[in-house]
Structures are given as structure tokens and as C-alpha cells.
Protein backbone atom coordinates (compact mmCIF):
# COMPACT_ATOMS: atom_id res chain seq x y z
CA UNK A 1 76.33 112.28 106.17
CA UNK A 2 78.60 113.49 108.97
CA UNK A 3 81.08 110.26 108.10
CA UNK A 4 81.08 111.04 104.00
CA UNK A 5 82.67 114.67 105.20
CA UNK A 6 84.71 112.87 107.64
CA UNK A 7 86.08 110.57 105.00
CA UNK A 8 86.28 113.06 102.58
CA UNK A 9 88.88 115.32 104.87
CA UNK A 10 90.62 112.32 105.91
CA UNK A 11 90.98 111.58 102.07
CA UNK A 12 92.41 115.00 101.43
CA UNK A 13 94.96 114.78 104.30
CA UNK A 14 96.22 111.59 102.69
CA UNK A 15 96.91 112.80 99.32
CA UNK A 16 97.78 116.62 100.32
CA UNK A 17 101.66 115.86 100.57
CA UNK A 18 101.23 114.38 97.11
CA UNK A 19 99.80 117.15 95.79
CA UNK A 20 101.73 119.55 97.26
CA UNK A 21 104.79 117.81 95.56
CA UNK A 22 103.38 118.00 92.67
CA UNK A 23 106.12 118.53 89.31
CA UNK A 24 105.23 121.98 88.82
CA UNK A 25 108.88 124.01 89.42
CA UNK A 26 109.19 126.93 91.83
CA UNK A 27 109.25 130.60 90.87
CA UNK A 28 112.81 130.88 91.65
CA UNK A 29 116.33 129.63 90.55
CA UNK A 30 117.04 126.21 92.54
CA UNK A 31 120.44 125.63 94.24
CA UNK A 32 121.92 122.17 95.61
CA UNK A 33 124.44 120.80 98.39
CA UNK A 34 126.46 119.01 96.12
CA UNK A 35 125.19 115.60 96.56
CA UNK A 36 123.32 113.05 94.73
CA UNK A 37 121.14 110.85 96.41
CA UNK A 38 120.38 107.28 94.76
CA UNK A 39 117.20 104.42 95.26
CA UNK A 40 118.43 102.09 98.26
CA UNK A 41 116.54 99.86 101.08
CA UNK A 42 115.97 100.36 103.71
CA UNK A 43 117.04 104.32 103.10
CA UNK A 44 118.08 105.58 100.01
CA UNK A 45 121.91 106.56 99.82
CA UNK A 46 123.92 109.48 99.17
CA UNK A 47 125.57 108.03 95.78
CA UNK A 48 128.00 111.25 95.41
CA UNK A 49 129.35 113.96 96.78
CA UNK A 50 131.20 116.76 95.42
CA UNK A 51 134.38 117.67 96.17
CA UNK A 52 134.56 120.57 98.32
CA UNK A 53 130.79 121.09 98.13
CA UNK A 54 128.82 122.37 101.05
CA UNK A 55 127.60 118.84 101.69
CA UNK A 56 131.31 117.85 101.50
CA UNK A 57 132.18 120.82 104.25
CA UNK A 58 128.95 119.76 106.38
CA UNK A 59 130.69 116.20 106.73
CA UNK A 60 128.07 114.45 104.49
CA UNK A 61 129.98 110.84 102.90
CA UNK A 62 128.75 108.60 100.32
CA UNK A 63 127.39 105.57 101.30
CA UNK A 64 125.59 107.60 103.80
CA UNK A 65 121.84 106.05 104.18
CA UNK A 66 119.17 109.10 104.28
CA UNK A 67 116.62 108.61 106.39
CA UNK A 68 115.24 111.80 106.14
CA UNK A 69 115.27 115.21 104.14
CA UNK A 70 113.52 118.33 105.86
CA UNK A 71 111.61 116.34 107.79
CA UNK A 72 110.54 113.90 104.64
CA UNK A 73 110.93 110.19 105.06
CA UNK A 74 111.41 108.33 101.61
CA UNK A 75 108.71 105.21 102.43
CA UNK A 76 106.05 104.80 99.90
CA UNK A 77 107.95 107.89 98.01
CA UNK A 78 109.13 107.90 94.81
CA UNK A 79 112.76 108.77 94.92
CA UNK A 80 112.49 111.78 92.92
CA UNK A 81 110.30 113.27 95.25
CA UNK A 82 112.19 112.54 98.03
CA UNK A 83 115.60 113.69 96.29
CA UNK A 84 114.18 116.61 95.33
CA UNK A 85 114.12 118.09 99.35
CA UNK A 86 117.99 118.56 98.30
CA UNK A 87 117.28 121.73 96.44
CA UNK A 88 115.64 124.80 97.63
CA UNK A 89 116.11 128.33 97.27
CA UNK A 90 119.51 129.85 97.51
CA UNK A 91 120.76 130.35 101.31
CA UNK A 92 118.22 128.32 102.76
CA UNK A 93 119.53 124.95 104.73
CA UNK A 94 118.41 121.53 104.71
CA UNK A 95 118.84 118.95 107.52
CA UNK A 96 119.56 116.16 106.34
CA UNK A 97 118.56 112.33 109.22
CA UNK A 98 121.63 110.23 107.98
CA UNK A 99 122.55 106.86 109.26
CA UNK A 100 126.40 106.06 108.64
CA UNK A 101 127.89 102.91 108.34
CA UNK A 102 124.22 101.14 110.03
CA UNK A 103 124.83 101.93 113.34
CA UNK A 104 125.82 106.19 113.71
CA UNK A 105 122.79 108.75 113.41
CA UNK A 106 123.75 111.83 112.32
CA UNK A 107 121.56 115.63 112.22
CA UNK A 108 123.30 117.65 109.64
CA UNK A 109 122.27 120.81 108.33
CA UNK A 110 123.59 122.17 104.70
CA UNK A 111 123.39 125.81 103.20
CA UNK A 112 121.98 125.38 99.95
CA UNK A 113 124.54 127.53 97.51
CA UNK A 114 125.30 125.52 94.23
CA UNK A 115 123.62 126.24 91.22
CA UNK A 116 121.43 123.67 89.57
């Protein structure tokens, strides 16, 4: 009996990131960095960045690989899911794991201030 519970929470600790992501939109307005992140292996890639955006400022290029949003890595996540850690609430930042030109890691953190 005690390994049915024990399954059962290690079951829900699986799939509680998934449900937590689940497509349901925040209460509140959702603001960007001004870049557009695209499906790529190993790590997806920034596919744009707007000019003079804060991800722009922040020194974020395209052709950047993201390895990780917020703490999020992209394996076994769909890429919208894993895109989506771009926008937040207005004024909060984002770090952003980025690995430039496969061989230069890079911590940068980005003030989320553009309208979506």
C-alpha cells in the first residue's frame, strides 16, 4: 500500500511542471524582451531580435543557442512552453543560459518592458 502512495506522489512530481504550464493565460497584461526564440538542437535559438529592444541592450544576438529560460531547460519541452518563459509581467527580469557561437556561456538577465 505504502508503494501505490509512493508511486502516486512520484507520479504527481513528474507531471506537476506540466500542469503548472498549462495554456490557461495569466491575470495580467504580458510584456516581452524583444526576442523570438525558434525550435533548434541541441538548444533552441534566438531567431530575432529587435532593434533596440531590451534583449538588444542586454547584449542578447541571434543565433544565440538558449539553454535555459528562468531556470527552464527546453529537453522533452515543447517549444512553446519553453518560449513562453520570455514573457512575464511587466518589470520583472528573466535570465536567460545562452551559449554563443558553441563554445561562450553567457548569464544574462532582461527587464521585461515590451508589450505583447
Amino acid at each position: 500500500m505504502k508503494a501505490l502512495g509512493l508511486v502516486a506522489s512520484l507520479l504527481l512530481l513528474t507531471l506537476l511542471p506540466l500542469i503548472a504550464r498549462a495554456d490557461i493565460p495569466p491575470p495580467y497584461t504580458l510584456y516581452g524582451i524583444g526576442a523570438q526564440v525558434s525550435e533548434a538542437e541541441p538548444f533552441p535559438l534566438v531567431s530575432d531580435v529587435a532593434r533596440n529592444s531590451p534583449a538588444d541592450k542586454a547584449g542578447v544576438r541571434k543565433g544565440d543557442a538558449v539553454i535555459a529560460i528562468d531556470g527552464s531547460y527546453p529537453k522533452g519541452m515543447p517549444i512553446y512552453y519553453f518560449a513562453r518563459g520570455l514573457k512575464g509581467k511587466k518589470g520583472t527580469v528573466v535570465e536567460l543560459v545562452l551559449l554563443r557561437e558553441e563554445r561562450r556561456v553567457l548569464v544574462v538577465k532582461v527587464k521585461r518592458t515590451l508589450r505583447d
